[in-house]
C-alpha atoms as a PDB file:
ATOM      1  CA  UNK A   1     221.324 255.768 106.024  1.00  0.00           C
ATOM      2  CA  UNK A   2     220.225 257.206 109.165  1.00  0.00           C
ATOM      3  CA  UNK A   3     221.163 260.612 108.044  1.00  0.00           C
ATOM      4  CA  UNK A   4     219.016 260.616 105.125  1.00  0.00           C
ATOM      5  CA  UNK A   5     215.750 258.891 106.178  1.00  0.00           C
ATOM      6  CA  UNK A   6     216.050 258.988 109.798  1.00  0.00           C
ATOM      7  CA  UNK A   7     215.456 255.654 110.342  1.00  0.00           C
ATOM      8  CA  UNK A   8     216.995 253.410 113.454  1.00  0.00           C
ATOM      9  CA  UNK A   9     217.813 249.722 111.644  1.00  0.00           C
ATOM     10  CA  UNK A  10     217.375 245.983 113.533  1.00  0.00           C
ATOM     11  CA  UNK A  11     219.515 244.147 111.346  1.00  0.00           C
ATOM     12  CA  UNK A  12     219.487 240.167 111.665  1.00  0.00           C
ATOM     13  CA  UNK A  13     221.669 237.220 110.442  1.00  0.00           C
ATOM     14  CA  UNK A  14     223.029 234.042 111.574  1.00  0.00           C
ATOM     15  CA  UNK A  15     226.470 234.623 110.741  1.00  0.00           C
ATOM     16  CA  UNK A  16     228.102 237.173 113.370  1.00  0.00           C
ATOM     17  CA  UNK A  17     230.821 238.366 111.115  1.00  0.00           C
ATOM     18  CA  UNK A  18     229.506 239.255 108.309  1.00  0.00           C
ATOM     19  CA  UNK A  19     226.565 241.033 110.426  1.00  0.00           C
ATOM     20  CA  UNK A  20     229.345 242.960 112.378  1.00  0.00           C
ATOM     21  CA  UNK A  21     230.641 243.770 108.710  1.00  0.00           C
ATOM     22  CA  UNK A  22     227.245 245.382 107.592  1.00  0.00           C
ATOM     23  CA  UNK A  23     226.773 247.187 110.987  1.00  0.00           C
ATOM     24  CA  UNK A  24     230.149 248.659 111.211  1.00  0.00           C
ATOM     25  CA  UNK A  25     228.902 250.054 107.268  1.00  0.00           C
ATOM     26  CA  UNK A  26     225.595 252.048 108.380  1.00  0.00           C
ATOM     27  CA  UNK A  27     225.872 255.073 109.258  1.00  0.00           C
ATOM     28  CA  UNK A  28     224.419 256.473 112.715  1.00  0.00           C
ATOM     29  CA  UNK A  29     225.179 255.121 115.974  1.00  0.00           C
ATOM     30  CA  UNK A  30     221.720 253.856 117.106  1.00  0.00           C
ATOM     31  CA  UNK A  31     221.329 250.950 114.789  1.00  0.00           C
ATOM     32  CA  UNK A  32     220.312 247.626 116.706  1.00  0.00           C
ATOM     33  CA  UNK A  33     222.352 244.654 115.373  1.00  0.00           C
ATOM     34  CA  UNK A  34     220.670 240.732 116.416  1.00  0.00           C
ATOM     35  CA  UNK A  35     221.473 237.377 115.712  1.00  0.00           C
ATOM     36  CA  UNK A  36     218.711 235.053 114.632  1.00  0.00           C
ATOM     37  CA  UNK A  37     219.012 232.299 112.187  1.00  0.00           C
ATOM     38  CA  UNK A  38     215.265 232.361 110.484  1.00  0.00           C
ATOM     39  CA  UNK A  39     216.109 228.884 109.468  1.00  0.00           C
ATOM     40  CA  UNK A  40     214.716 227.861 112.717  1.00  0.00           C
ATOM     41  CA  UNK A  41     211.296 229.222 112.248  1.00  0.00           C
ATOM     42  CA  UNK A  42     210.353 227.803 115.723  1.00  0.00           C
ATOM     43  CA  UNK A  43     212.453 230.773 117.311  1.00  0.00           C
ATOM     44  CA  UNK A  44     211.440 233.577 115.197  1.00  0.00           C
ATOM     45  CA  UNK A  45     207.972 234.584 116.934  1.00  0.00           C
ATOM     46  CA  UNK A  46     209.932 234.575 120.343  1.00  0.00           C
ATOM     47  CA  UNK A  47     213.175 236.605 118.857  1.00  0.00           C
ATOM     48  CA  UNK A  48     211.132 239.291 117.440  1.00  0.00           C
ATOM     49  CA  UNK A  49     208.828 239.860 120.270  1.00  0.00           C
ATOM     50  CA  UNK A  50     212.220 240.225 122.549  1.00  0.00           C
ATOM     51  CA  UNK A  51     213.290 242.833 119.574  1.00  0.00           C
ATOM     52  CA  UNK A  52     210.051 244.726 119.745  1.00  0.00           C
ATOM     53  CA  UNK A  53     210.928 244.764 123.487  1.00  0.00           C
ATOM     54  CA  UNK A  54     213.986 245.821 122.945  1.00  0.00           C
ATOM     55  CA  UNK A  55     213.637 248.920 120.566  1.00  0.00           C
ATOM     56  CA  UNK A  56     210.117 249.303 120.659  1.00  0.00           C
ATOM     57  CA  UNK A  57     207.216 248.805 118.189  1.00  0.00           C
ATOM     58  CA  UNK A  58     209.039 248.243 114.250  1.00  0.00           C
ATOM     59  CA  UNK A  59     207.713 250.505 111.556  1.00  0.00           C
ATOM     60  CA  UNK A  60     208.445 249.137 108.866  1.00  0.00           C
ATOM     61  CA  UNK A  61     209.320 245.421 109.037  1.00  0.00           C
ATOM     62  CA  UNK A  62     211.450 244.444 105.492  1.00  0.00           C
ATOM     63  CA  UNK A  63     212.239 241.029 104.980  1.00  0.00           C
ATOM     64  CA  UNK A  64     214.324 239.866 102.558  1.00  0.00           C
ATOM     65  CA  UNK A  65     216.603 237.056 103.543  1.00  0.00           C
ATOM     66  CA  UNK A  66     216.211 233.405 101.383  1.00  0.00           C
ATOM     67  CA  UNK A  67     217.878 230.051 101.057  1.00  0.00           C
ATOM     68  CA  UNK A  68     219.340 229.471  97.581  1.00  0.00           C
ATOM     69  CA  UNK A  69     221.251 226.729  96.726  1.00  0.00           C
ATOM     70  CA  UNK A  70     223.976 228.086  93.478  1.00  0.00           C
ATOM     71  CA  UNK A  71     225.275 225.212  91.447  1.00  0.00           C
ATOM     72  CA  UNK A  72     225.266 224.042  88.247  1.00  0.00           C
ATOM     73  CA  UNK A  73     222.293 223.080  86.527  1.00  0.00           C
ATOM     74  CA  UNK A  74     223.085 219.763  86.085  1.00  0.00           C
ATOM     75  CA  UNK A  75     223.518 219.531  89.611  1.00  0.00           C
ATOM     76  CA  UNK A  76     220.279 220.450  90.869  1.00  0.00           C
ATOM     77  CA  UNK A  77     217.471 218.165  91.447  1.00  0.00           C
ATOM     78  CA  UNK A  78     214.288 218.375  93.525  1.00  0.00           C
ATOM     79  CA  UNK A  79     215.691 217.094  96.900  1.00  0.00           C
ATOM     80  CA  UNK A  80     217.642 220.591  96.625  1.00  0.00           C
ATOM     81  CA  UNK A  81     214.900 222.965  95.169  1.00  0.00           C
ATOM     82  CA  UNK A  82     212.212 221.765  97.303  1.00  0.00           C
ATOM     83  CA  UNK A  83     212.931 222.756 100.596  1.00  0.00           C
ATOM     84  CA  UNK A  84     214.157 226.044  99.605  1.00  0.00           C
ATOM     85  CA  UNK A  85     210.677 228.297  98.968  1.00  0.00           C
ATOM     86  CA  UNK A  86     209.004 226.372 102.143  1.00  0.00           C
ATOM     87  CA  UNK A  87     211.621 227.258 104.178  1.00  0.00           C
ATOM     88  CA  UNK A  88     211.659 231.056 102.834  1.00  0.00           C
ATOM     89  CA  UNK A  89     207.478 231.321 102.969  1.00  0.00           C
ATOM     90  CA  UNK A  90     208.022 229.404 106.783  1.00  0.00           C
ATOM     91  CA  UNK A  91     210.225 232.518 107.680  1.00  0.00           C
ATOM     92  CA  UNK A  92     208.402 235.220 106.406  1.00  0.00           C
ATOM     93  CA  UNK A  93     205.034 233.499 108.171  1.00  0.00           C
ATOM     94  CA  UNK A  94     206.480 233.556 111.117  1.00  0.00           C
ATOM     95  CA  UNK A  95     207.993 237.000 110.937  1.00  0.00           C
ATOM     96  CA  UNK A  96     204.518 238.641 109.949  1.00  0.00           C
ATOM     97  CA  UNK A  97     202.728 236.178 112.866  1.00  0.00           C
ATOM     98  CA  UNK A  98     203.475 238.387 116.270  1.00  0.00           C
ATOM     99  CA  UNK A  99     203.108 241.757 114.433  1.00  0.00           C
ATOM    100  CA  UNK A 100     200.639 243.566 114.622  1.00  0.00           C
ATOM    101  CA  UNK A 101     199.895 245.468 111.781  1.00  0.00           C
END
């Protein structure tokens, strides 16, 4: 959406194709397109400060990847819920931990 809000996107996933897929979809030709899989939080702090390197300072930081697990609800017990939300609030920490705001 470049054209509308003149904003220049770092988009971020672990799986290449379908980040190609979403990048090939936004318009403008400036857009900044990374792989980083946020399940290893470890890396995060070190990624983004190579990003911020990269493309310069971010503006507006949105973050809005998770881990879900989709079965049936029979299927689901605790040793499947409870990683889930520490692993999203572990991302998000260490996504908001080199910026500074």
């Amino acid at each position: 959406m470049k054209w509308f809000l003149g904003a220049r996107l770092v988009i971020c996933g672990r799986n290449q194709e379908r980040l190609q897929a979403v990048h090939a979809e936004l318009r403008g030709a400036d857009h900044v397109m990374q792989e980083c899989d946020f399940a290893q939080s470890e890396g995060i702090a070190p990624w983004l400060k190579a990003v911020c390197k990269e493309v310069s300072a971010l503006k507006g930081p949105t973050y809005c990847a998770a881990v879900q697990a989709t079965r049936p609800i029979q299927a689901i017990n605790t040793q499947l819920v409870d990683p889930a939300p520490l692993q999203n609030l572990r991302a998000a920490v260490e996504l908001a931990r080199p910026l500074r705001l």
